[in-house]
N, C-alpha and C. Protein backbone atom coordinates (compact mmCIF):
# COMPACT_ATOMS: atom_id res chain seq x y z
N UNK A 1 0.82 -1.21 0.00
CA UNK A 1 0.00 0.00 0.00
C UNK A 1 0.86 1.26 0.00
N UNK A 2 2.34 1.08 0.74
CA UNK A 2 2.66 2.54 0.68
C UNK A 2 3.40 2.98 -0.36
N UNK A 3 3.74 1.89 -1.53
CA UNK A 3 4.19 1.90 -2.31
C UNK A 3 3.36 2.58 -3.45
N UNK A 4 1.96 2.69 -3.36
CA UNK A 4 0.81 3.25 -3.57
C UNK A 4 0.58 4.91 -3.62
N UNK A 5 0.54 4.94 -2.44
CA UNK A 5 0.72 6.28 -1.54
C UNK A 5 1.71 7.01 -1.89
N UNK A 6 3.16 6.37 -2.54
CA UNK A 6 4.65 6.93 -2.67
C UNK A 6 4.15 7.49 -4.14
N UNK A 7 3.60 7.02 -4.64
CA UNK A 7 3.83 7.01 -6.35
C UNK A 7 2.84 7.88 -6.43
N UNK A 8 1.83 8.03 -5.80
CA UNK A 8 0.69 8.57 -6.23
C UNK A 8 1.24 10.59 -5.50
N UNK A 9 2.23 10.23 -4.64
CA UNK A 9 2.96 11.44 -3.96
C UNK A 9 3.67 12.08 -4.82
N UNK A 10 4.39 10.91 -5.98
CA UNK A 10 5.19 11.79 -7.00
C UNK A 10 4.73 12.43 -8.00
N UNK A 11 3.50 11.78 -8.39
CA UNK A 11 2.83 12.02 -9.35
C UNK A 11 2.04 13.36 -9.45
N UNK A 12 1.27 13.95 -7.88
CA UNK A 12 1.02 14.79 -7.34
C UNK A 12 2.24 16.01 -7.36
N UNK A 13 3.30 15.45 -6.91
CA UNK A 13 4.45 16.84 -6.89
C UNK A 13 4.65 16.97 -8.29
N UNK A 14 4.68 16.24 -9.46
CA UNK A 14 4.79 16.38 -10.90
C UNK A 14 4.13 17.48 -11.31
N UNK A 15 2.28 17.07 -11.20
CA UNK A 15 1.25 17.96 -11.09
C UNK A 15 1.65 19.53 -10.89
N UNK A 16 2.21 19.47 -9.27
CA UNK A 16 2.44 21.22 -9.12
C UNK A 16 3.65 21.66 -9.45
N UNK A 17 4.32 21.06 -10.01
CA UNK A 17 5.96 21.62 -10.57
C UNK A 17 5.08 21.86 -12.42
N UNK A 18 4.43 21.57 -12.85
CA UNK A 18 3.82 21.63 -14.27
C UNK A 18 3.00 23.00 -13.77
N UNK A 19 2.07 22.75 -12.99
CA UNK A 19 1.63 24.30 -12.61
C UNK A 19 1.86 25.75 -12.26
N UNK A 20 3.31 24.94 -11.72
CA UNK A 20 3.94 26.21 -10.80
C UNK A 20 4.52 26.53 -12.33
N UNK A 21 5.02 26.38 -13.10
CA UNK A 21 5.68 26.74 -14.23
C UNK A 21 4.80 28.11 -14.83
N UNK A 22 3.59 27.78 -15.71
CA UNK A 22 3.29 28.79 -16.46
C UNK A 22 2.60 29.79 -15.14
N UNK A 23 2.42 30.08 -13.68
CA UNK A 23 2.40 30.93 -13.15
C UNK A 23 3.13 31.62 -12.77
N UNK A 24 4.70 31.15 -12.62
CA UNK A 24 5.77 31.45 -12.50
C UNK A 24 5.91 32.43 -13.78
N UNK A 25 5.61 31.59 -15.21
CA UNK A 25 5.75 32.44 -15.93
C UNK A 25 4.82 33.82 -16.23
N UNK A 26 3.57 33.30 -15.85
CA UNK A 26 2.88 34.72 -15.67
C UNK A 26 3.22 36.04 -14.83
N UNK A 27 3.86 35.53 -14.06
CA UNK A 27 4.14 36.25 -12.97
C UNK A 27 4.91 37.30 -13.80
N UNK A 28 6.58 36.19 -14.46
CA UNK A 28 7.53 37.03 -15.18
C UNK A 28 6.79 37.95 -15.79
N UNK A 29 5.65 37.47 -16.59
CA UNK A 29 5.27 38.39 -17.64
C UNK A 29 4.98 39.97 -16.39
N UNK A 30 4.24 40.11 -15.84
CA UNK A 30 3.51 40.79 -14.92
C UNK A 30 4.50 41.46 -14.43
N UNK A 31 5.96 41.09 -13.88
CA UNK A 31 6.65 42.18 -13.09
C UNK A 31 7.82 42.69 -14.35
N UNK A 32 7.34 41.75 -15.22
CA UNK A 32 8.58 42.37 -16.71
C UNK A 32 9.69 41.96 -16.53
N UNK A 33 10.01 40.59 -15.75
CA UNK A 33 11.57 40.00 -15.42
C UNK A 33 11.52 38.60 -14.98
N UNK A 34 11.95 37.86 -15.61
CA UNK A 34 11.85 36.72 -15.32
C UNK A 34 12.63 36.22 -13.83
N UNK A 35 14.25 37.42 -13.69
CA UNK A 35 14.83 36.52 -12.56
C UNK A 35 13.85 37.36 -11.37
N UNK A 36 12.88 38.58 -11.31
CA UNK A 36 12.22 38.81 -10.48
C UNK A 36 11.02 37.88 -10.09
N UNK A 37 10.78 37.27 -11.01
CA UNK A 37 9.51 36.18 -10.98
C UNK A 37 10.31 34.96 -9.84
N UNK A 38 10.97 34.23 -10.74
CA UNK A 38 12.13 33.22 -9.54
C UNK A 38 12.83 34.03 -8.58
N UNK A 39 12.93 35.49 -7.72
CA UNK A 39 13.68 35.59 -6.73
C UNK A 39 11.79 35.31 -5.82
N UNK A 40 11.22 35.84 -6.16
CA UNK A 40 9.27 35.71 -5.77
C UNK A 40 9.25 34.37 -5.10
N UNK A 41 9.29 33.56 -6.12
CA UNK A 41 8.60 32.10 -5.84
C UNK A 41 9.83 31.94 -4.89
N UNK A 42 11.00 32.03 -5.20
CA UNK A 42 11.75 31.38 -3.97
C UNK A 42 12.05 31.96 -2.65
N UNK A 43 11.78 33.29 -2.66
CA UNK A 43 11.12 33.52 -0.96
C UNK A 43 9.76 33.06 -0.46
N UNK A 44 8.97 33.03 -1.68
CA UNK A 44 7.42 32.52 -0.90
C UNK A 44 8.02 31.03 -0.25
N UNK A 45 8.44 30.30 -1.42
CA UNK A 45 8.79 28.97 -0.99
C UNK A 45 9.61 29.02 0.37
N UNK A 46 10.61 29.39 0.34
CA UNK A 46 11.43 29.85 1.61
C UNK A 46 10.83 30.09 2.83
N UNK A 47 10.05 31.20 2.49
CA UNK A 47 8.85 31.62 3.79
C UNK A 47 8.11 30.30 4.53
N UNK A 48 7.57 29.69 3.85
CA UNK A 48 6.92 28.56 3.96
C UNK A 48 7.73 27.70 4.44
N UNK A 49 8.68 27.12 4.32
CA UNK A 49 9.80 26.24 4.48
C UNK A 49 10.29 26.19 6.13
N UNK A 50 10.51 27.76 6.04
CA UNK A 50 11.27 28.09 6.93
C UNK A 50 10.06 27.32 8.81
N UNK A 51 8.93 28.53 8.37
CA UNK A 51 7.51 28.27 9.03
C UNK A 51 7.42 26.79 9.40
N UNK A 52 7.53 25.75 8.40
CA UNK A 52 7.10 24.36 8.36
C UNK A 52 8.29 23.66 9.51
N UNK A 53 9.43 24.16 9.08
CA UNK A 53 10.59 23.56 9.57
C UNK A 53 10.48 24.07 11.26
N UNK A 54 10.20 24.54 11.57
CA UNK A 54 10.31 25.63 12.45
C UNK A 54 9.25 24.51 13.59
N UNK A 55 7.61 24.78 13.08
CA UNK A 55 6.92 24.09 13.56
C UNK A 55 7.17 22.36 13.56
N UNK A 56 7.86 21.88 12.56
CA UNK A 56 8.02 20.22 12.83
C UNK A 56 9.24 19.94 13.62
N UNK A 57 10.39 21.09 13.77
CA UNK A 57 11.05 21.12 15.08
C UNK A 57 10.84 20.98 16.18
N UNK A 58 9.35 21.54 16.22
CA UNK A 58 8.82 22.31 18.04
C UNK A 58 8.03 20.66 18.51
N UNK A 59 7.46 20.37 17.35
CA UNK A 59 6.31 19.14 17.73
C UNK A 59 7.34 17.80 18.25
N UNK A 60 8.51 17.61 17.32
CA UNK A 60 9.05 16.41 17.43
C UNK A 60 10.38 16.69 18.28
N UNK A 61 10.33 17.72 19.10
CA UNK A 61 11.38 18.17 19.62
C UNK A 61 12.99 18.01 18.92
N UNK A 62 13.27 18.02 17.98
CA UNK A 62 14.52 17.57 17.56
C UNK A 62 15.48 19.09 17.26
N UNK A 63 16.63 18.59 16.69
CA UNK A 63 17.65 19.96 16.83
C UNK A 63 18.17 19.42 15.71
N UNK A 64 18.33 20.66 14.71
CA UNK A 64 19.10 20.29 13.54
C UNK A 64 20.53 20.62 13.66
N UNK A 65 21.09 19.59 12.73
CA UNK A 65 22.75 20.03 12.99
C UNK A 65 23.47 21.01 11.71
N UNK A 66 22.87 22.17 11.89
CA UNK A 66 23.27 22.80 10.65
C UNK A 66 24.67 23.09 10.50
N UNK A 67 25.54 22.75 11.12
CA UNK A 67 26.87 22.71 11.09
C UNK A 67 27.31 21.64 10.45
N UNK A 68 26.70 20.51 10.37
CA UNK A 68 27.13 18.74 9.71
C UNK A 68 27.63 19.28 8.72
N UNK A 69 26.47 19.15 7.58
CA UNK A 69 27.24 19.19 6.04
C UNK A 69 28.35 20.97 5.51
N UNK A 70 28.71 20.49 4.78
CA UNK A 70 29.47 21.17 3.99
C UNK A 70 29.08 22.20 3.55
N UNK A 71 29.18 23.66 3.59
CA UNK A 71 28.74 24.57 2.63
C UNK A 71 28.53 24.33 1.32
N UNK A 72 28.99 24.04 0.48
CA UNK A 72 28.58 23.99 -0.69
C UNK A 72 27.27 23.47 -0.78
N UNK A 73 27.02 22.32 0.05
CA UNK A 73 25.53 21.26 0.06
C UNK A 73 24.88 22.30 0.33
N UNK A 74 24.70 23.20 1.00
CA UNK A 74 23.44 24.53 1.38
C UNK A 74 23.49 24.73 -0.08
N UNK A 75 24.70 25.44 -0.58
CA UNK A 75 24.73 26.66 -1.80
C UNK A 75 24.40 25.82 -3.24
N UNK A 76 25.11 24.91 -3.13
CA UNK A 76 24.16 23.70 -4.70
C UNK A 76 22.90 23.50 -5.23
N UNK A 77 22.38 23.01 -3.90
CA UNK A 77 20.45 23.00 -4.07
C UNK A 77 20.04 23.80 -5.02
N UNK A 78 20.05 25.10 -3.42
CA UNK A 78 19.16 26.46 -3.68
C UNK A 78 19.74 26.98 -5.23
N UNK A 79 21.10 26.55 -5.73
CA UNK A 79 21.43 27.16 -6.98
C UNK A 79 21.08 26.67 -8.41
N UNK A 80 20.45 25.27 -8.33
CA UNK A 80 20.39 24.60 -8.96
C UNK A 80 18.68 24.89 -9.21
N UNK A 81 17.88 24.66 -8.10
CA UNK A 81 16.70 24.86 -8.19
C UNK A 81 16.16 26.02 -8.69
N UNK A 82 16.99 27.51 -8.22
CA UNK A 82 16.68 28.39 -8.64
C UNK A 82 17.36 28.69 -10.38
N UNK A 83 18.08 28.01 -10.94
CA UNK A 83 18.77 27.63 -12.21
C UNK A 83 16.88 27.03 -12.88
N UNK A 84 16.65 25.60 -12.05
CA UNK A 84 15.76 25.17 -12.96
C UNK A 84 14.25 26.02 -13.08
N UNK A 85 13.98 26.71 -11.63
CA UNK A 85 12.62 27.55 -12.10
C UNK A 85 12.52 28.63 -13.01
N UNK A 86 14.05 29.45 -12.86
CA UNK A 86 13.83 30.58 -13.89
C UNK A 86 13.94 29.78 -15.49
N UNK A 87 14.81 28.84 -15.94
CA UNK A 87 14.68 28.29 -17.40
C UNK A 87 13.05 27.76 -17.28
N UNK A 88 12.35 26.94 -16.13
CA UNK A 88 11.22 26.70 -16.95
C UNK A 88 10.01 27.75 -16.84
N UNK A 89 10.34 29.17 -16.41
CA UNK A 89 9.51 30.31 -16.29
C UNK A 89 9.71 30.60 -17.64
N UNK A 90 11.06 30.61 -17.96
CA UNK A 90 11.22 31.76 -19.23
C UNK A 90 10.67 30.56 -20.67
N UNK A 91 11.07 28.89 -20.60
CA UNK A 91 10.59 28.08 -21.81
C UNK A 91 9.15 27.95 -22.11
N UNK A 92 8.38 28.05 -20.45
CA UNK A 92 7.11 27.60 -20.73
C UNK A 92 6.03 28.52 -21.42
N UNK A 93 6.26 30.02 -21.62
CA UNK A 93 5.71 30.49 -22.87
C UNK A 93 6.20 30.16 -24.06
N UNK A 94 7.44 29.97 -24.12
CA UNK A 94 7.98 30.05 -26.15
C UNK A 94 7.43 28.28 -26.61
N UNK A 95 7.80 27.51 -25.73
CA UNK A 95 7.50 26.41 -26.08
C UNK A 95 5.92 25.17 -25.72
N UNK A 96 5.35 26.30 -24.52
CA UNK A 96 4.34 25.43 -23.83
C UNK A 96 4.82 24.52 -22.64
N UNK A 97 3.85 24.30 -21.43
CA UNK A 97 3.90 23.63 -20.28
C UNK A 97 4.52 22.20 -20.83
N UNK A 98 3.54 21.51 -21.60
CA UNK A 98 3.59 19.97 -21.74
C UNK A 98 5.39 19.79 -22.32
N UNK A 99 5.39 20.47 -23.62
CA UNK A 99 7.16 20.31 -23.82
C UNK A 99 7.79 20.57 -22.76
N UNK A 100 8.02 22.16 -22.02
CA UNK A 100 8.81 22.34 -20.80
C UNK A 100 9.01 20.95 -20.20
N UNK A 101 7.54 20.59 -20.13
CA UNK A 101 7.76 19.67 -18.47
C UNK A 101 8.13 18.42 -18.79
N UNK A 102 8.23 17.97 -20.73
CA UNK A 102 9.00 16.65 -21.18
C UNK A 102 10.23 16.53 -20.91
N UNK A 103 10.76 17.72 -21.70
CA UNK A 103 12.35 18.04 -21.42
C UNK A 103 12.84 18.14 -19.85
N UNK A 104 11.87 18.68 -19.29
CA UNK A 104 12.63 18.84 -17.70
C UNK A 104 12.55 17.20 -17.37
N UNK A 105 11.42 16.46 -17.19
CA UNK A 105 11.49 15.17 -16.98
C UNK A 105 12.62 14.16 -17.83
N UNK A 106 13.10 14.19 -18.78
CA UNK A 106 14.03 13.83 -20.03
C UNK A 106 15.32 14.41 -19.23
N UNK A 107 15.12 15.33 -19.02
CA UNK A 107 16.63 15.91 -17.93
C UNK A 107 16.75 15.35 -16.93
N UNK A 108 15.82 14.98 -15.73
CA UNK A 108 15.97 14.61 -15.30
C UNK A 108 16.27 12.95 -14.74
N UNK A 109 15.61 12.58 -15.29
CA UNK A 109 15.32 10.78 -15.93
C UNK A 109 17.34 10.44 -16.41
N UNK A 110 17.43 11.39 -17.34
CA UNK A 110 19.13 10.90 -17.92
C UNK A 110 20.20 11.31 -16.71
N UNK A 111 20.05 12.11 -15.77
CA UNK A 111 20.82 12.57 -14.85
C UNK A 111 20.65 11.47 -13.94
N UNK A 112 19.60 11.46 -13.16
CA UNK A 112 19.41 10.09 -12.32
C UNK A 112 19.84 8.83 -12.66
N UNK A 113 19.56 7.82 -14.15
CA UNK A 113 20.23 7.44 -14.53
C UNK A 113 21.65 7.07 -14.24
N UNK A 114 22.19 8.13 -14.49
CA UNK A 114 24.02 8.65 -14.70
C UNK A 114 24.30 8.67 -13.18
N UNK A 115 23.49 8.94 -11.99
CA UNK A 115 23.67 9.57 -10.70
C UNK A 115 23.58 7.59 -10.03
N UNK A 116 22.31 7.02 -10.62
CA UNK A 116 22.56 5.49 -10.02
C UNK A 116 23.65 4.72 -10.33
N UNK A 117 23.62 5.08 -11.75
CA UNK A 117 24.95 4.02 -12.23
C UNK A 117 26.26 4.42 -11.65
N UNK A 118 26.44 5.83 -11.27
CA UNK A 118 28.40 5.62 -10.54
C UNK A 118 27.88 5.91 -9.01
N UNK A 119 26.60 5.74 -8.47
CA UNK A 119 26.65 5.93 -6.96
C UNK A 119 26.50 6.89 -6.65
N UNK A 120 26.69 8.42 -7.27
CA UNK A 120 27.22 9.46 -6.36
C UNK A 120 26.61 9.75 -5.24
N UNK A 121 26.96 11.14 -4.48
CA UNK A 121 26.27 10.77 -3.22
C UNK A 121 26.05 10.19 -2.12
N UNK A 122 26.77 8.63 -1.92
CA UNK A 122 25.87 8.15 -1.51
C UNK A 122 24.82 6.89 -1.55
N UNK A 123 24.23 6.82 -2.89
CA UNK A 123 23.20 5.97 -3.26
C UNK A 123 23.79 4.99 -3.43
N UNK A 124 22.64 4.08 -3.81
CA UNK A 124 23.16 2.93 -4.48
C UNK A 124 23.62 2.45 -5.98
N UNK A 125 24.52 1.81 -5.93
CA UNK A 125 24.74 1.52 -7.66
C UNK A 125 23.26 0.83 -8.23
N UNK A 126 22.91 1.48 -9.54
CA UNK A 126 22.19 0.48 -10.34
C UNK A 126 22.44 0.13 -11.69
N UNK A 127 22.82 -0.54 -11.81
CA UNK A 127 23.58 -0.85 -13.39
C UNK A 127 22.36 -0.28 -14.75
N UNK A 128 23.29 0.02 -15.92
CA UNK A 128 22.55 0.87 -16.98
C UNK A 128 21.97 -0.43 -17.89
N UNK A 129 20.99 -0.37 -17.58
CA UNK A 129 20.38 -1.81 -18.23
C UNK A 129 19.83 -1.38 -19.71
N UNK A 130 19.50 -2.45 -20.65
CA UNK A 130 18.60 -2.33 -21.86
C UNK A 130 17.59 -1.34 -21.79
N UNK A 131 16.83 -1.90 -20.80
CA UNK A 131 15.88 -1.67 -20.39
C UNK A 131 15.41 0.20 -19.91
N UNK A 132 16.27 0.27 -19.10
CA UNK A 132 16.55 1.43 -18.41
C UNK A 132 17.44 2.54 -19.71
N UNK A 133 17.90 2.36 -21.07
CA UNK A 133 18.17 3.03 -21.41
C UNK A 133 17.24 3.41 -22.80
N UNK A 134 16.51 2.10 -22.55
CA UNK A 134 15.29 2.24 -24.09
C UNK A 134 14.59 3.14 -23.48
N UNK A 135 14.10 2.75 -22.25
CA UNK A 135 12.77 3.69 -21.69
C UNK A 135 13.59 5.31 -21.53
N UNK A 136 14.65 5.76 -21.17
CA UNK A 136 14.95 6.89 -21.31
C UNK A 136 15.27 7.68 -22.70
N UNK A 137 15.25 6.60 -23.96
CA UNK A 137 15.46 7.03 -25.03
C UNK A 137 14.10 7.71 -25.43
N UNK A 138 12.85 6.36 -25.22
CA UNK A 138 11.31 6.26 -25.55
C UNK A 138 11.14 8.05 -25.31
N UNK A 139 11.59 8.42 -23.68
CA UNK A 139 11.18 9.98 -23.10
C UNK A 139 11.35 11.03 -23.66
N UNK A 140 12.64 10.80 -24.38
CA UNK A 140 13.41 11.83 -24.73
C UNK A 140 12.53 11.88 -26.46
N UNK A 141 12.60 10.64 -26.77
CA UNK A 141 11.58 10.92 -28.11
C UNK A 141 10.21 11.38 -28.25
N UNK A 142 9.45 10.84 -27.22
CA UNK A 142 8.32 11.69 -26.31
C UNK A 142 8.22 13.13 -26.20
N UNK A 143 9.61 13.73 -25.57
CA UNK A 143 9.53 14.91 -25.75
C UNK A 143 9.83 15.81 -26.99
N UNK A 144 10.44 15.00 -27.60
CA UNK A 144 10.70 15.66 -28.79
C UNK A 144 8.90 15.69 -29.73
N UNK A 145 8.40 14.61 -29.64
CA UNK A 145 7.22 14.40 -30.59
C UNK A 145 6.13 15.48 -29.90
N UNK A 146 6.43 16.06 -28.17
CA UNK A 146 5.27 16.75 -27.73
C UNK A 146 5.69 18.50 -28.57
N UNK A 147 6.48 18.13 -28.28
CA UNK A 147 7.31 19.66 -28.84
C UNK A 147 6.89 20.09 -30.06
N UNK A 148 7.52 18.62 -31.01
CA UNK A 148 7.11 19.42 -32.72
C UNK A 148 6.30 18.79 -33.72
N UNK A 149 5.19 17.97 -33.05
CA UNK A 149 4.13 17.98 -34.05
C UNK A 149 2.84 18.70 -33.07
């Protein structure tokens, strides 16, 4: 069942990363700047974050060790994420939501991929199977076919 619950969780965060896109991009349109649109969403998000973190501290009494990891691990994320909202603010008018969100999935799908097969991180190895490289080919052709017919 929770295997259920997991998938149906990703599928849901898919949902609002496809949404958050062309409002993101409306937004750009509206303040006339796209990196003003992504500095927006990522304090709202932040705001929120911060709030959430704050309160699931107090309930479960715990203490974070923000000293553990490495600086860079803070500065990567937030740079990366804020890298991917402003490209899919500024693609999802010229090209449309559904392409944006092929290619971002196609990006992401070949990175993960590449990220199981040498471990990084952390994870576990998963070897680059037939299988696992047809279905990432299938995506990438997917996105290409949402794009230009």
């Amino acid at each position: 069942m929770s295997v259920v619950i997991w998938s149906l969780l990703g599928v849901a965060a898919g949902m609002l990363i496809a949404l958050q896109s062309p409002i993101n991009a409306q937004l750009s349109h509206s303040l006339g700047m796209p990196l003003a649109a992504a500095s927006a969403s990522f304090v709202a998000g932040a705001l929120v974050l911060i709030a959430l973190t704050v309160i699931v501290q107090q309930v479960n009494g715990t203490s974070i060790a923000w000293r553990a990891p490495p600086l860079w691990m803070f500065l990567a994320g937030g740079c990366m994420g804020a890298t991917y909202v402003t490209v899919a603010l500024i693609l999802t008018p010229k090209i449309g939501t559904a392409a944006t969100m092929a290619f971002v999935v196609s990006g992401q799908l070949i990175a993960g991929m590449l990220l199981d097969k040498f471990g990084y991180f952390g994870l576990a190895v998963r070897e680059l199977t037939l299988g696992r490289v047809s279905g990432a080919c299938l995506l990438v052709l997917g996105a290409l076919l949402i794009r230009f017919t």
